[in-house]
Protein backbone atom coordinates (compact mmCIF):
# COMPACT_ATOMS: atom_id res chain seq x y z
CA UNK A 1 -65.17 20.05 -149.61
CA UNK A 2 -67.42 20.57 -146.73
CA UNK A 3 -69.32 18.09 -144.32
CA UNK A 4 -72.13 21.01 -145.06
CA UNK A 5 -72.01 19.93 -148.96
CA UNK A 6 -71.65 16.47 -148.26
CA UNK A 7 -74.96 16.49 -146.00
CA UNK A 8 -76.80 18.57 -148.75
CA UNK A 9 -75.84 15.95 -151.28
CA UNK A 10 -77.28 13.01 -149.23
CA UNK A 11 -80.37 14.92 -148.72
CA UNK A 12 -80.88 15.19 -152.56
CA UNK A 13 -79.84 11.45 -152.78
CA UNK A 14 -82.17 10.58 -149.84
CA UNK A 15 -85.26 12.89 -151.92
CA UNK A 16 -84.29 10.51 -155.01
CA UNK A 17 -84.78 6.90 -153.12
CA UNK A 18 -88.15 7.89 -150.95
CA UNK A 19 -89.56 10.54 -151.75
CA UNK A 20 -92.86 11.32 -153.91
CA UNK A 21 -91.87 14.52 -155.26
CA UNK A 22 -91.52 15.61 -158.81
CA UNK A 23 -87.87 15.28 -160.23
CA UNK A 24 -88.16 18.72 -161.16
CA UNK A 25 -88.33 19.94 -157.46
CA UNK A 26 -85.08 17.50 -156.65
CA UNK A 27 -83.12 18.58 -160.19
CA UNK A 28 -83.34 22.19 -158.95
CA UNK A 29 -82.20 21.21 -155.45
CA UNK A 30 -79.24 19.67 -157.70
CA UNK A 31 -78.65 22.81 -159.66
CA UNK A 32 -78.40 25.04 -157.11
CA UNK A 33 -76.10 22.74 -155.02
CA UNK A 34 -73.82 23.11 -158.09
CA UNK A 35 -74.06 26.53 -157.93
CA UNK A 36 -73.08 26.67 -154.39
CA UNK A 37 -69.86 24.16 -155.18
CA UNK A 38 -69.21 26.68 -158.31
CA UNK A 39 -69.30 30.12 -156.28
CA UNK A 40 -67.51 28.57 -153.51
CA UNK A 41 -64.84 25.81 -155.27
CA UNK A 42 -64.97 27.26 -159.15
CA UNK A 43 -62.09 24.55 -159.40
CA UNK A 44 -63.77 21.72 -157.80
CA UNK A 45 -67.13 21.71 -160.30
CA UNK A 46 -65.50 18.63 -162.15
CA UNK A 47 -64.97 17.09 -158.79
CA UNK A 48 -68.52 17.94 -157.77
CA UNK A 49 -69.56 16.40 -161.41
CA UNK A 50 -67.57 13.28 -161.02
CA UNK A 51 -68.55 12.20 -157.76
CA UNK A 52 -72.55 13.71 -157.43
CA UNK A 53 -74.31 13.87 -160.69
CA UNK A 54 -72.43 10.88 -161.94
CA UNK A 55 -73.95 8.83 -158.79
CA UNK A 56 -77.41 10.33 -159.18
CA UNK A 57 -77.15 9.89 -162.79
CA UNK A 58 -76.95 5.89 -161.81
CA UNK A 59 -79.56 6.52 -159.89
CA UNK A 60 -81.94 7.43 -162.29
CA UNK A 61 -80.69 5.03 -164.64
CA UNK A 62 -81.12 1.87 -162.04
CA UNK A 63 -84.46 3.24 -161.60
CA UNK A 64 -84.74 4.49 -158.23
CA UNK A 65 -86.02 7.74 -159.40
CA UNK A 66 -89.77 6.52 -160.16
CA UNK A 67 -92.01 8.02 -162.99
CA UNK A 68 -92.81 11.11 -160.92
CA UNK A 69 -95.92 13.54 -161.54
């Protein structure tokens, strides 16, 4: 995959930790990265899975995504 993907990913991860925003706003940021991995690596979604929404899946489960409005 691309540096390109790999720089959008650690903006979304970077929007989980500090930002204010409403997880809505950052899970649609999320689905349309996967869209973008799907149209461009339709093999790779699993890979995109496994490594991204599993670690902002943690995230959210250790917490850093706050009770957002």
């Amino acid at each position: 995959m691309t540096t390109m993907l790999r720089r959008r990913a650690d903006a979304i991860t970077s929007r989980i930790l500090y930002s204010d925003e409403p997880m809505i706003d950052i899970e649609i940021a999320i689905n349309e990265l996967r869209e973008y991995v799907a149209e461009q690596w339709p093999s790779r979604v699993w890979l995109f899975d496994a490594i991204y929404e599993a670690r902002w899946q943690r995230l959210r489960e250790q917490g850093w995504a706050r009770a957002r409005s």
